[in-house]
N, C-alpha and C. Protein backbone atom coordinates (compact mmCIF):
# COMPACT_ATOMS: atom_id res chain seq x y z
N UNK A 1 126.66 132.24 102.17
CA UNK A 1 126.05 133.33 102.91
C UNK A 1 126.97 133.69 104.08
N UNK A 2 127.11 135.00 104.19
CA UNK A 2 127.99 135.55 105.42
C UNK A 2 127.22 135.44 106.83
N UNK A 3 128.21 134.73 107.58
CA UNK A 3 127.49 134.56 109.09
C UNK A 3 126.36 135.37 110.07
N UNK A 4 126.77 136.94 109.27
CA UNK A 4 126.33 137.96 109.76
C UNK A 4 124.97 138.12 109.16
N UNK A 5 124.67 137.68 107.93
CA UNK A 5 123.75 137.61 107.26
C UNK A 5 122.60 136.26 107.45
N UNK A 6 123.34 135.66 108.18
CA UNK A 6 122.90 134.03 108.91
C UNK A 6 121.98 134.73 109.92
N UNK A 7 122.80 134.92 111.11
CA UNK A 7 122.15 135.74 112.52
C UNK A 7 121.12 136.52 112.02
N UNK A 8 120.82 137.76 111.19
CA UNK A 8 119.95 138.73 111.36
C UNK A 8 119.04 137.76 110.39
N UNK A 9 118.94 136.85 109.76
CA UNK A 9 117.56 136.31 109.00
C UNK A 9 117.14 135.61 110.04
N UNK A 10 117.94 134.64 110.70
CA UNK A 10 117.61 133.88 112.01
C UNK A 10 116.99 134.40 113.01
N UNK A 11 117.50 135.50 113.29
CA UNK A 11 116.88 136.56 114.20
C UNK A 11 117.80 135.94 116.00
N UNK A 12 119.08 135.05 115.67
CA UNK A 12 119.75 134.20 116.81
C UNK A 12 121.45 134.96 116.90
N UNK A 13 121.64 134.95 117.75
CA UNK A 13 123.38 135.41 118.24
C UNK A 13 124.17 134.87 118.10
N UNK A 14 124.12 133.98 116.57
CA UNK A 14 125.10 133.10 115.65
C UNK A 14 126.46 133.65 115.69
N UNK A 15 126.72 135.15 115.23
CA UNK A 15 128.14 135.85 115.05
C UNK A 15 128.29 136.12 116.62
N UNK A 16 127.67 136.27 117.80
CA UNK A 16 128.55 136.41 118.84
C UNK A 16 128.49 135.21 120.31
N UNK A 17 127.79 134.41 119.96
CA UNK A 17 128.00 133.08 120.82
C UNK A 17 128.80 132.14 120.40
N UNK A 18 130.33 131.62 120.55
CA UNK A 18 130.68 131.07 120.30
C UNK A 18 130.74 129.48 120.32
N UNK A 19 129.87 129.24 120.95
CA UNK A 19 129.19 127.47 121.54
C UNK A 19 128.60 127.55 120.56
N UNK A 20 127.65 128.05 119.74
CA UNK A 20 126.44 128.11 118.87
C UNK A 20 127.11 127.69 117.63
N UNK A 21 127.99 128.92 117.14
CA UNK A 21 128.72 129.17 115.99
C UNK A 21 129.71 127.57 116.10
N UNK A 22 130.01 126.83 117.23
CA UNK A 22 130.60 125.67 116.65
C UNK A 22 129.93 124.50 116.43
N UNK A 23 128.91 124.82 116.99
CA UNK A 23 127.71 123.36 116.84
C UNK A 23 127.16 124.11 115.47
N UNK A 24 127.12 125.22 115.08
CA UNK A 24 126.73 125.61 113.78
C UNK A 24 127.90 125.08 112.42
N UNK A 25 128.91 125.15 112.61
CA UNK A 25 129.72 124.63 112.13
C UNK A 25 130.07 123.25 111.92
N UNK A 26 130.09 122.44 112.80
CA UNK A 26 129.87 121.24 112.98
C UNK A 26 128.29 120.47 112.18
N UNK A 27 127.70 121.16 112.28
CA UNK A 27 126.49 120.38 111.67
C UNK A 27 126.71 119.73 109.91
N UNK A 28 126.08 118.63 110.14
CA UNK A 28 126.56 117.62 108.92
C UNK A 28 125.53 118.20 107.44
N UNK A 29 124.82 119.35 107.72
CA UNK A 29 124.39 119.73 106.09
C UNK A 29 124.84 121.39 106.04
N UNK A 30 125.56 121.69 106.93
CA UNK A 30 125.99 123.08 106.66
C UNK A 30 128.03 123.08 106.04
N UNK A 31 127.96 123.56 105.02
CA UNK A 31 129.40 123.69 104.81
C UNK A 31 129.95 124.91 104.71
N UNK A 32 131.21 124.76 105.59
CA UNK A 32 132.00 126.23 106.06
C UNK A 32 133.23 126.20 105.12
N UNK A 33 133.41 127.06 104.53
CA UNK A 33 134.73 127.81 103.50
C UNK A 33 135.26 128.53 104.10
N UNK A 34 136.52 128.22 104.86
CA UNK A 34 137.60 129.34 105.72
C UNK A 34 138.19 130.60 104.91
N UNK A 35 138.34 129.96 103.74
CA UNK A 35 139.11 130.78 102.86
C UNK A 35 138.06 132.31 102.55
N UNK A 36 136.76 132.04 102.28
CA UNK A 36 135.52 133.06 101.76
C UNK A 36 134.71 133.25 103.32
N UNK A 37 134.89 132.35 103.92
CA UNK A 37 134.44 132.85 105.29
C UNK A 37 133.07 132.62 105.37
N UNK A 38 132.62 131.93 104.24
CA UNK A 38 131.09 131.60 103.38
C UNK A 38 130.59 130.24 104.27
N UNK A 39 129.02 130.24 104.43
CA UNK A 39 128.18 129.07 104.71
C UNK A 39 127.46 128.82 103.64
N UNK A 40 127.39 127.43 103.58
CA UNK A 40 126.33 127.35 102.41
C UNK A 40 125.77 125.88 102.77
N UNK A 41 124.73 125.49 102.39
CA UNK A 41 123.61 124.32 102.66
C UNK A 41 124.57 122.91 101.69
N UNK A 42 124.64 122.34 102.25
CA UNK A 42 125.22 120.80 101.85
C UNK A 42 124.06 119.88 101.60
N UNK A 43 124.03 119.84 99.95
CA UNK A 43 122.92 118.70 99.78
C UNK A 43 123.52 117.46 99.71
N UNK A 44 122.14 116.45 99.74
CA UNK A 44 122.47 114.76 99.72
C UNK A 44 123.70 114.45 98.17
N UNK A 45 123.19 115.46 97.12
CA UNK A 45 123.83 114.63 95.93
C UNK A 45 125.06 115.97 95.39
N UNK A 46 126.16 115.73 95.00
CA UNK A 46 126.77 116.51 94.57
C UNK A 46 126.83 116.46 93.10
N UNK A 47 126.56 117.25 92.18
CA UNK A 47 126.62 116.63 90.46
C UNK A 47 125.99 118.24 90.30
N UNK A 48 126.56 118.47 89.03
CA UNK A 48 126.32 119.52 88.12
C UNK A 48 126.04 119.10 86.72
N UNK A 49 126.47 118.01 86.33
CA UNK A 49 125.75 117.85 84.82
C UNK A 49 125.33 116.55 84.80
N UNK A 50 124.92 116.10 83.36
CA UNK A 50 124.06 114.71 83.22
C UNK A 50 124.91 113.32 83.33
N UNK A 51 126.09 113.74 82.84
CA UNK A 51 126.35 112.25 83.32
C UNK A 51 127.20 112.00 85.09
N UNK A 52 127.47 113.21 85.32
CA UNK A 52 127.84 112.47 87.00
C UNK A 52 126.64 112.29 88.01
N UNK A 53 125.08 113.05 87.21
CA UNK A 53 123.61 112.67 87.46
C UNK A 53 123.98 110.96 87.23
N UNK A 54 123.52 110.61 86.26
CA UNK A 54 123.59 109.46 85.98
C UNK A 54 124.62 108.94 87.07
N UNK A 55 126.45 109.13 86.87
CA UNK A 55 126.64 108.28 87.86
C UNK A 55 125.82 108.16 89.31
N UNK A 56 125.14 109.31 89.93
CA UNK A 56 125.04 108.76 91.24
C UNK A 56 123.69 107.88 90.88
N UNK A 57 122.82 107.91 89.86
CA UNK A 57 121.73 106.97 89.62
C UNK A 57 122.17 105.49 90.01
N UNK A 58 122.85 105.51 89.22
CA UNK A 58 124.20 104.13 89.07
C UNK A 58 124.36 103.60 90.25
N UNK A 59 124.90 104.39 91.38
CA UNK A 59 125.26 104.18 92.57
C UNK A 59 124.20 103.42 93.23
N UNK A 60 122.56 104.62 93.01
CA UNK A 60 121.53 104.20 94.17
C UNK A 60 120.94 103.14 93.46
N UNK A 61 120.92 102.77 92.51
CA UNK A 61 120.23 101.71 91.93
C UNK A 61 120.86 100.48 92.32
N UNK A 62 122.14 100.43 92.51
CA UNK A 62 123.37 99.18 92.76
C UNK A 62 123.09 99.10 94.42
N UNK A 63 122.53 99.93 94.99
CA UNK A 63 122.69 100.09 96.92
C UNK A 63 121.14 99.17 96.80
N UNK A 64 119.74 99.22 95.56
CA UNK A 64 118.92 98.47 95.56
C UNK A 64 118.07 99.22 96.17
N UNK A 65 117.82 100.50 95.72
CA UNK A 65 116.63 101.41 95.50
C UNK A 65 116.90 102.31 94.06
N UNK A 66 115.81 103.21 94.08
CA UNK A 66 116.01 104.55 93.30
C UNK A 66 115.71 105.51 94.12
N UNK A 67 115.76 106.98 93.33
CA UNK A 67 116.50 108.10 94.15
C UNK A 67 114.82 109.06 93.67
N UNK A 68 114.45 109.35 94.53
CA UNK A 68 113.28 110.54 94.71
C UNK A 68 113.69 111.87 93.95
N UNK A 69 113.37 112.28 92.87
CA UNK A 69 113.31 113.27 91.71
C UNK A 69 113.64 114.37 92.58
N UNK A 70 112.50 114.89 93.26
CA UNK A 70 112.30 116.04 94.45
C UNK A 70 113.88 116.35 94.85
N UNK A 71 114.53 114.81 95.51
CA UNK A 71 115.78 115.48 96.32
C UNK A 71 117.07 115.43 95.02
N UNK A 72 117.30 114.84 94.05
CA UNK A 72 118.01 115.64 92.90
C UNK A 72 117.63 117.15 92.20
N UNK A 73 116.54 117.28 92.33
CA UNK A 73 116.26 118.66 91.94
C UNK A 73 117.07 119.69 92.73
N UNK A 74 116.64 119.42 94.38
CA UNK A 74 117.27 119.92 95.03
C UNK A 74 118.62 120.51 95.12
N UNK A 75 119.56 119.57 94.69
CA UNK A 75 120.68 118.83 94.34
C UNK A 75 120.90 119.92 93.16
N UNK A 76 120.55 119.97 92.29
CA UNK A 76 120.74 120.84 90.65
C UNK A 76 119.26 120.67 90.06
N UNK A 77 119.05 122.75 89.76
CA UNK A 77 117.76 122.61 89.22
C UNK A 77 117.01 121.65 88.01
N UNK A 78 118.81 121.49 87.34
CA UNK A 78 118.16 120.98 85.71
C UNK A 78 117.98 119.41 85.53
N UNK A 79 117.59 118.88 86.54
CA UNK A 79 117.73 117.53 87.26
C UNK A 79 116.74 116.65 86.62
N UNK A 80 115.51 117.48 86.53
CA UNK A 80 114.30 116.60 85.93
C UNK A 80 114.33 116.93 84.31
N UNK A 81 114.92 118.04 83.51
CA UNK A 81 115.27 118.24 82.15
C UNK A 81 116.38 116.81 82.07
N UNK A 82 116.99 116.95 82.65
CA UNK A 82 118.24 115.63 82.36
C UNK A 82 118.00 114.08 82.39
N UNK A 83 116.77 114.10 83.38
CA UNK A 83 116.55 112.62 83.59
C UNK A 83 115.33 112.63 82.26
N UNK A 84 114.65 113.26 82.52
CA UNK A 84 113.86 113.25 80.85
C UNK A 84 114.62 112.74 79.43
N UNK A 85 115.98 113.39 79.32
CA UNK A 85 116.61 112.93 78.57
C UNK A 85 117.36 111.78 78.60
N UNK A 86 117.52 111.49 79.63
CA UNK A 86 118.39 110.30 80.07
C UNK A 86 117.11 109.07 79.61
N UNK A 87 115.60 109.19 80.05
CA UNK A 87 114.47 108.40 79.95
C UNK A 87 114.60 108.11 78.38
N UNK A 88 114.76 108.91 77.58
CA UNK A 88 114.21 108.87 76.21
C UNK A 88 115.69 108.51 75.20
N UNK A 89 116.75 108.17 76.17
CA UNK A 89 117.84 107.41 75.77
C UNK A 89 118.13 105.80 76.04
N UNK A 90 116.99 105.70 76.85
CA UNK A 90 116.71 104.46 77.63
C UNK A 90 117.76 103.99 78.84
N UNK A 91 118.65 105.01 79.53
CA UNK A 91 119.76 105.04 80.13
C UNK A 91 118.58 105.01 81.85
N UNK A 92 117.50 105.43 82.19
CA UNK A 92 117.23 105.50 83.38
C UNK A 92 115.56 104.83 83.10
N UNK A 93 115.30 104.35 84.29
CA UNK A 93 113.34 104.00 84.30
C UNK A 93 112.99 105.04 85.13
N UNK A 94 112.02 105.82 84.86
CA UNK A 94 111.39 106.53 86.14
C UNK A 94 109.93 106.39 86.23
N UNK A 95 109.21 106.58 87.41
CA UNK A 95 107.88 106.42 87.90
C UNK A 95 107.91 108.00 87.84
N UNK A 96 106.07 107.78 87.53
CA UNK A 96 105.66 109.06 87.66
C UNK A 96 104.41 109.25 88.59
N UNK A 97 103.57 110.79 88.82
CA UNK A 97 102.55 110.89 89.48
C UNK A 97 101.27 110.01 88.54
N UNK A 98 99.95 109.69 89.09
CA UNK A 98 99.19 109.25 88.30
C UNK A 98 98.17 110.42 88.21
N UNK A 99 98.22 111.02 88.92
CA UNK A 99 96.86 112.63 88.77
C UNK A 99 97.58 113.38 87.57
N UNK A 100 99.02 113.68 87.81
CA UNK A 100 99.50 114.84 86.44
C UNK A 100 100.75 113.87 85.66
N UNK A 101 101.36 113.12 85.76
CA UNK A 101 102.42 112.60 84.89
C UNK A 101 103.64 113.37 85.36
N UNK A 102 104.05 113.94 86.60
CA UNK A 102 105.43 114.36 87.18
C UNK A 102 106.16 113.46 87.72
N UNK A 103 107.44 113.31 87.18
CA UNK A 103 108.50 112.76 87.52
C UNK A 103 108.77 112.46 89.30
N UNK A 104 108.77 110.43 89.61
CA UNK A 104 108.39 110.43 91.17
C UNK A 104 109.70 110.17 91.45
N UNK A 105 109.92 109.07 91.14
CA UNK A 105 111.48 108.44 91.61
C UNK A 105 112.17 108.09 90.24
N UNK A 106 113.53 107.92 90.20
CA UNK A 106 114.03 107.32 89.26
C UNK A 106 115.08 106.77 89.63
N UNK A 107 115.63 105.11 88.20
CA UNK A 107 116.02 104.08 88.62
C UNK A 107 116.54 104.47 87.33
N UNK A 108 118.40 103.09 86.81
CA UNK A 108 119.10 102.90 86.77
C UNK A 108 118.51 101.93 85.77
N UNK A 109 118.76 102.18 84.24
CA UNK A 109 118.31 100.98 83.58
C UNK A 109 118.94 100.07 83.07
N UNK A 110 119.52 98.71 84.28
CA UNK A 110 120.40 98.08 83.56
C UNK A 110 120.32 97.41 82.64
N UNK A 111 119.45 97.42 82.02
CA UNK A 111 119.43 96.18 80.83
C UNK A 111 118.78 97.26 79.85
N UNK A 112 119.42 97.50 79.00
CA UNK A 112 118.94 98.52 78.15
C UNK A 112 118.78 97.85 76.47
N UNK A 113 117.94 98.09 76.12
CA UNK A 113 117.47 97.57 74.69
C UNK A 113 118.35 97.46 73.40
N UNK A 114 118.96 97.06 73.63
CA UNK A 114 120.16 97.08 72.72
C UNK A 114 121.33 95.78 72.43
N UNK A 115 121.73 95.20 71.25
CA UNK A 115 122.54 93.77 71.32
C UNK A 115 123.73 93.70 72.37
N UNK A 116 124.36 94.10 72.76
CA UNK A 116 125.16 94.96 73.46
C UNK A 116 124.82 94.13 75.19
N UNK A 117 124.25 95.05 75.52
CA UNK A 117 123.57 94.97 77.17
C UNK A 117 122.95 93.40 77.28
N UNK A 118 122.63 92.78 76.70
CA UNK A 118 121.91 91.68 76.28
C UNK A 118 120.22 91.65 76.32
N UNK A 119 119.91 92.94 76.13
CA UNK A 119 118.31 93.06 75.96
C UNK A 119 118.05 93.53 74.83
N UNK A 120 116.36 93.25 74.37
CA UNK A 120 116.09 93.29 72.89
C UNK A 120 114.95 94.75 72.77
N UNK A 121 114.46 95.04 72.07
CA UNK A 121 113.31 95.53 71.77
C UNK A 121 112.41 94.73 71.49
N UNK A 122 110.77 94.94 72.07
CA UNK A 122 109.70 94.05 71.94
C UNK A 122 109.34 94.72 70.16
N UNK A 123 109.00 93.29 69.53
CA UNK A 123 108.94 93.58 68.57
C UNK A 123 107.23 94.05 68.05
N UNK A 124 107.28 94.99 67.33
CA UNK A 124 105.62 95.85 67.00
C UNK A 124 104.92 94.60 66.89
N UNK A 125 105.29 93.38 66.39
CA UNK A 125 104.34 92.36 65.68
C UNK A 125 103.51 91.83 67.60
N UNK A 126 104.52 91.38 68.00
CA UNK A 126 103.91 90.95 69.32
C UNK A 126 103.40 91.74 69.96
N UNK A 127 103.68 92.84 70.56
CA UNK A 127 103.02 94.64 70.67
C UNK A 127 101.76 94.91 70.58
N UNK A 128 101.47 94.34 69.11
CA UNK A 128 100.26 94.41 68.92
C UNK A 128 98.90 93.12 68.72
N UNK A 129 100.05 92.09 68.60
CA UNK A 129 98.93 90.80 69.25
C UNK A 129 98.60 90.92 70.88
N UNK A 130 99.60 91.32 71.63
CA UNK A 130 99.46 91.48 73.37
C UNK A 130 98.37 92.28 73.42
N UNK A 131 98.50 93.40 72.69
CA UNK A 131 97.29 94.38 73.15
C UNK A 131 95.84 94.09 72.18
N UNK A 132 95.81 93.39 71.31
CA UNK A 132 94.81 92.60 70.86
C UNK A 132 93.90 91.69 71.86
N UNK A 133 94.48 91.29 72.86
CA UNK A 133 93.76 90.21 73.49
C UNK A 133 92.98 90.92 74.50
N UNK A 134 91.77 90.10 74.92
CA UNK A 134 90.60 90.82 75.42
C UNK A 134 90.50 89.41 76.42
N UNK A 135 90.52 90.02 78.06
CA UNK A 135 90.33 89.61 79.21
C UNK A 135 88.55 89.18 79.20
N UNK A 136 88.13 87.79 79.47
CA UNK A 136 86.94 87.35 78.98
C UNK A 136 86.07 87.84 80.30
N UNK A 137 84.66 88.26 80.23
CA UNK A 137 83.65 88.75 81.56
C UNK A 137 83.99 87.28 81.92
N UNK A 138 83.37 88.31 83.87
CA UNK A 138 83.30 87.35 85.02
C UNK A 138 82.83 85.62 84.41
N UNK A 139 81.89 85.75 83.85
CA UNK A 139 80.53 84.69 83.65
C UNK A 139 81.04 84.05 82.65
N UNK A 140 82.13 84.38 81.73
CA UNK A 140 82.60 83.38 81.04
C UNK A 140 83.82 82.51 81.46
N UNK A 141 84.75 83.57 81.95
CA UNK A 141 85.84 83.02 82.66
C UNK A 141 85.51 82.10 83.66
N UNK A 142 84.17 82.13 84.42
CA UNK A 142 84.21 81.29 85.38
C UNK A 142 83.36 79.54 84.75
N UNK A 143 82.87 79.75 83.55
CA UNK A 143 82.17 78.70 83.08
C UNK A 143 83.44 78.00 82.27
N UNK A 144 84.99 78.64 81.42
CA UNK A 144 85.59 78.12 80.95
C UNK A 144 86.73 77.06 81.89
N UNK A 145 86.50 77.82 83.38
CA UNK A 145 87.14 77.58 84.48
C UNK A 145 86.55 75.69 84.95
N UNK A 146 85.21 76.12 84.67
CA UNK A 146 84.60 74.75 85.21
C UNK A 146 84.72 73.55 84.33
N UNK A 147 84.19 74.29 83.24
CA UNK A 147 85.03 73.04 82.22
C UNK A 147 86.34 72.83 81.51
N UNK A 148 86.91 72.83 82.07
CA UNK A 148 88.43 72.49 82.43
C UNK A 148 88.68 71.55 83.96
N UNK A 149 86.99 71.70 85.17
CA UNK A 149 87.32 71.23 85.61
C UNK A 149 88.34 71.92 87.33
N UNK A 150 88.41 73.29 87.04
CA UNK A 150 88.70 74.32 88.02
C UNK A 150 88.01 75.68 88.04
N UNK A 151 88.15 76.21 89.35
CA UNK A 151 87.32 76.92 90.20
C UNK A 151 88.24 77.99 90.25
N UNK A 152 87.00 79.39 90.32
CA UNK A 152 87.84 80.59 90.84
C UNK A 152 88.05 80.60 92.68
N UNK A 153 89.41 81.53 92.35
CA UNK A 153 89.62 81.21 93.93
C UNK A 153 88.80 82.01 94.50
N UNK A 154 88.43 81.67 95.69
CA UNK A 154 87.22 82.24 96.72
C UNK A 154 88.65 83.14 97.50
N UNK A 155 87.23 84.51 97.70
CA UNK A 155 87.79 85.72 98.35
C UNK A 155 87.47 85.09 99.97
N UNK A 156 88.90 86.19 100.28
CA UNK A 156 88.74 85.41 102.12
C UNK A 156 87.47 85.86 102.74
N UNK A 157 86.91 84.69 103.75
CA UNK A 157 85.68 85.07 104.29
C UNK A 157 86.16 86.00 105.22
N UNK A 158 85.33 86.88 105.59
CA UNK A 158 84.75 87.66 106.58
C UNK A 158 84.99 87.07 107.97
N UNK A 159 85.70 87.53 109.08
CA UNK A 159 85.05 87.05 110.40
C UNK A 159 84.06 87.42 110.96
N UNK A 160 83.25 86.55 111.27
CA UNK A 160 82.11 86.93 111.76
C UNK A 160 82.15 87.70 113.17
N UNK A 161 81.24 88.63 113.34
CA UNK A 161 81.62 89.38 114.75
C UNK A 161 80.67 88.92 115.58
N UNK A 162 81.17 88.74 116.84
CA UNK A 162 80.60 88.35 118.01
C UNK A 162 79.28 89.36 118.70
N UNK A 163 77.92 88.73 118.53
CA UNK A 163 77.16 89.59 118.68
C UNK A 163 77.18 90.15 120.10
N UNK A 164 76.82 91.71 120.25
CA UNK A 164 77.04 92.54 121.18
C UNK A 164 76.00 92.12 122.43
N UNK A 165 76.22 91.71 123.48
CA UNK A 165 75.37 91.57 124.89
C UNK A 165 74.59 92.92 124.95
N UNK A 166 74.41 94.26 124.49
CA UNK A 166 73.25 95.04 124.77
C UNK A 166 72.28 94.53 123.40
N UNK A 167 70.86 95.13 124.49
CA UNK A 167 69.56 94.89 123.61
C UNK A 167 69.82 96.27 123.08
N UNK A 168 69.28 96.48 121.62
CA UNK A 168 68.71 97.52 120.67
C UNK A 168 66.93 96.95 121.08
N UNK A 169 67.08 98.51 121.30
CA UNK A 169 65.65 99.28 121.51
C UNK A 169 65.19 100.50 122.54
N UNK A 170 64.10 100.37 122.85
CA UNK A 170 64.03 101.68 123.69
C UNK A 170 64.71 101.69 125.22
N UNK A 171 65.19 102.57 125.67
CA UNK A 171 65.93 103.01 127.03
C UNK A 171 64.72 102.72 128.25
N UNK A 172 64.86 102.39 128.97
CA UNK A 172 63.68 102.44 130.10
C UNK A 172 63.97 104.00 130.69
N UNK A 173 62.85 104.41 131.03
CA UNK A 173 62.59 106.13 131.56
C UNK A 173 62.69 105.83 133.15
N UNK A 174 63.61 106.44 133.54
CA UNK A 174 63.75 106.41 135.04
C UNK A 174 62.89 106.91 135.80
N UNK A 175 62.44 105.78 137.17
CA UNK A 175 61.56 106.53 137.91
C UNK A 175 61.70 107.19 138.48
N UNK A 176 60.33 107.72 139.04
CA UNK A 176 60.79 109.24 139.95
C UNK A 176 60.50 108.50 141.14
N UNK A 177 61.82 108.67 142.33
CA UNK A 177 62.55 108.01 143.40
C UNK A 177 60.94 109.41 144.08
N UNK A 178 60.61 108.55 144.98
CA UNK A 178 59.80 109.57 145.98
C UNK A 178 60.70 109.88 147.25
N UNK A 179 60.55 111.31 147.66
CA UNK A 179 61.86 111.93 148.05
C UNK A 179 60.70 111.60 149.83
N UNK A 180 61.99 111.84 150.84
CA UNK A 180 62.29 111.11 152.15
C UNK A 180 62.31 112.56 152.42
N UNK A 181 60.84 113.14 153.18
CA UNK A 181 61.24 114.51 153.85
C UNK A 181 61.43 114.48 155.40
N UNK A 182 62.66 114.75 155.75
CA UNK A 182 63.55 114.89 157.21
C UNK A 182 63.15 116.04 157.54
N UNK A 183 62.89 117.06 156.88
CA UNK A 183 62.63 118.52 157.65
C UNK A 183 60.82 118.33 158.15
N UNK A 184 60.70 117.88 159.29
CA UNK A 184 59.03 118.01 158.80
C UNK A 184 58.55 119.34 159.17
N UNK A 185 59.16 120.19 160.25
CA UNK A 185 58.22 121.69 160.04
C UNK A 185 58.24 122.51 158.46
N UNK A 186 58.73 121.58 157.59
CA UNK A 186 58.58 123.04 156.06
C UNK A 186 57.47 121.80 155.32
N UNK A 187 57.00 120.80 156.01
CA UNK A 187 56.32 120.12 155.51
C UNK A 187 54.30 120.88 155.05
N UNK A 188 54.19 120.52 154.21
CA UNK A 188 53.07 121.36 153.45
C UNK A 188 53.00 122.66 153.67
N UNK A 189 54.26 123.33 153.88
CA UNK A 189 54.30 124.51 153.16
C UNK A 189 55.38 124.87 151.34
N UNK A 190 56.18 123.57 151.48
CA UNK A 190 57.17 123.37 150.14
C UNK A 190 57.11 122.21 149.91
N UNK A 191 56.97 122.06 148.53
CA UNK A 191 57.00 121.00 148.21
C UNK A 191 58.50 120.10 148.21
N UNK A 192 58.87 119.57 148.44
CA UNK A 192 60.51 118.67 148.67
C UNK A 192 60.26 117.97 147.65
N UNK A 193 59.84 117.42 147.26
CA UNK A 193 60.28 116.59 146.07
C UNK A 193 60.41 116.76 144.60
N UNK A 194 60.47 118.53 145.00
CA UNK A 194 60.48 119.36 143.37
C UNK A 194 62.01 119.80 143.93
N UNK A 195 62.90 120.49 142.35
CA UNK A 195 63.90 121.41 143.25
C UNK A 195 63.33 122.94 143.59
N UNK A 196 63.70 123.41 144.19
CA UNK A 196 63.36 124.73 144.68
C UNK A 196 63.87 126.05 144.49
N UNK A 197 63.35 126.94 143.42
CA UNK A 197 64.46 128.08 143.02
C UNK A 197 63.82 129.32 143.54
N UNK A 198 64.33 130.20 144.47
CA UNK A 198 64.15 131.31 145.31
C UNK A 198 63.75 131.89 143.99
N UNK A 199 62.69 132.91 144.18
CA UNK A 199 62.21 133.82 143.00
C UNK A 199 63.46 135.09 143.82
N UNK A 200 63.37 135.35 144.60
CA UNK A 200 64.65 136.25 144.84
C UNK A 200 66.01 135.83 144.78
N UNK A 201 66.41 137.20 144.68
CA UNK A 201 68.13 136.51 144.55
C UNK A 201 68.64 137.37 145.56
């Protein structure tokens, strides 16, 4: 984007303050092209196709995280088409949302299913004995527990809270203080111990 075109969206005196324009320059996500005279936004990841995607996967997975989908998109639109494919090559793991199934973070799959990498495929036979087995109710698990001779573990107690020094119940109604009349000539003509509102104003 041309500088000039910077200032009037900004609505700031980018093209004629020159303090501005070098702290504008200087800033670590804006990149300046002398040659085109061009600004343009500097993202976190540099990559245009799937496998220098992959390499920087590579990278963040080895630093001992994975990399947030959102800021590769950023990075290159076709980011989440690629890691999709990369998923279904078994080359990356990614997490997803649990409300819709969108792509959250993705990771670096080093051990990939294959003789090679030194990992296997789980085989259908076990697959389907694992998912055969049925987690037994509370009331049995805890009777197979006893005869064996062990106990389920007890959930942490509660601290008990320190009961509160006010009483619950009714408020006592404040008395009416009998009022001390100092004026005595307005005495039995006003009452003082009411307040008193002039019917005139």
């Amino acid at each position: 984007m041309r500088l000039q075109d910077i200032a009037i969206v900004t609505n700031s005196p980018l093209d004629t303050d020159m303090v501005l324009l070098e702290k504008f320059k200087s800033h670590d996500r804006i990149q300046y092209d002398p040659k085109t005279d061009l600004f343009s936004y500097r993202h976190d990841f540099n990559f245009r196709n799937k496998a220098a995607l992959l390499t920087e996967i590579q990278r963040q997975t080895r630093k001992g995280g994975g990399i947030p989908v959102r800021a590769l998109k950023e990075s290159w639109k076709e980011a989440p088409q690629a890691i999709e494919e990369l998923e279904k090559e078994g080359e990356v793991l990614v997490t997803r949302t649990v409300k819709d199934g969108q792509l959250r973070m993705v990771f670096w799959n080093e051990i990939k299913p294959d003789e090679e990498s030194g990992g296997k495929p789980v085989e259908k036979e076990f697959l389907d004995l694992w998912h055969q087995l049925k987690v037994p109710n509370d009331v049995d698990l805890l009777k197979a527990l006893a005869s064996e001779g062990l106990q389920a573990t007890a959930a942490e107690t509660p601290i008990p809270k320190a009961p509160s020094t006010k009483k619950k119940g009714k408020r006592s109604v404040p008395r009416q203080r009998q009022a001390k009349i100092t004026n005595i000539h307005l005495k039995g003509e006003i009452d003082l111990s009411r307040d008193y509102h002039s019917t005139t104003k």
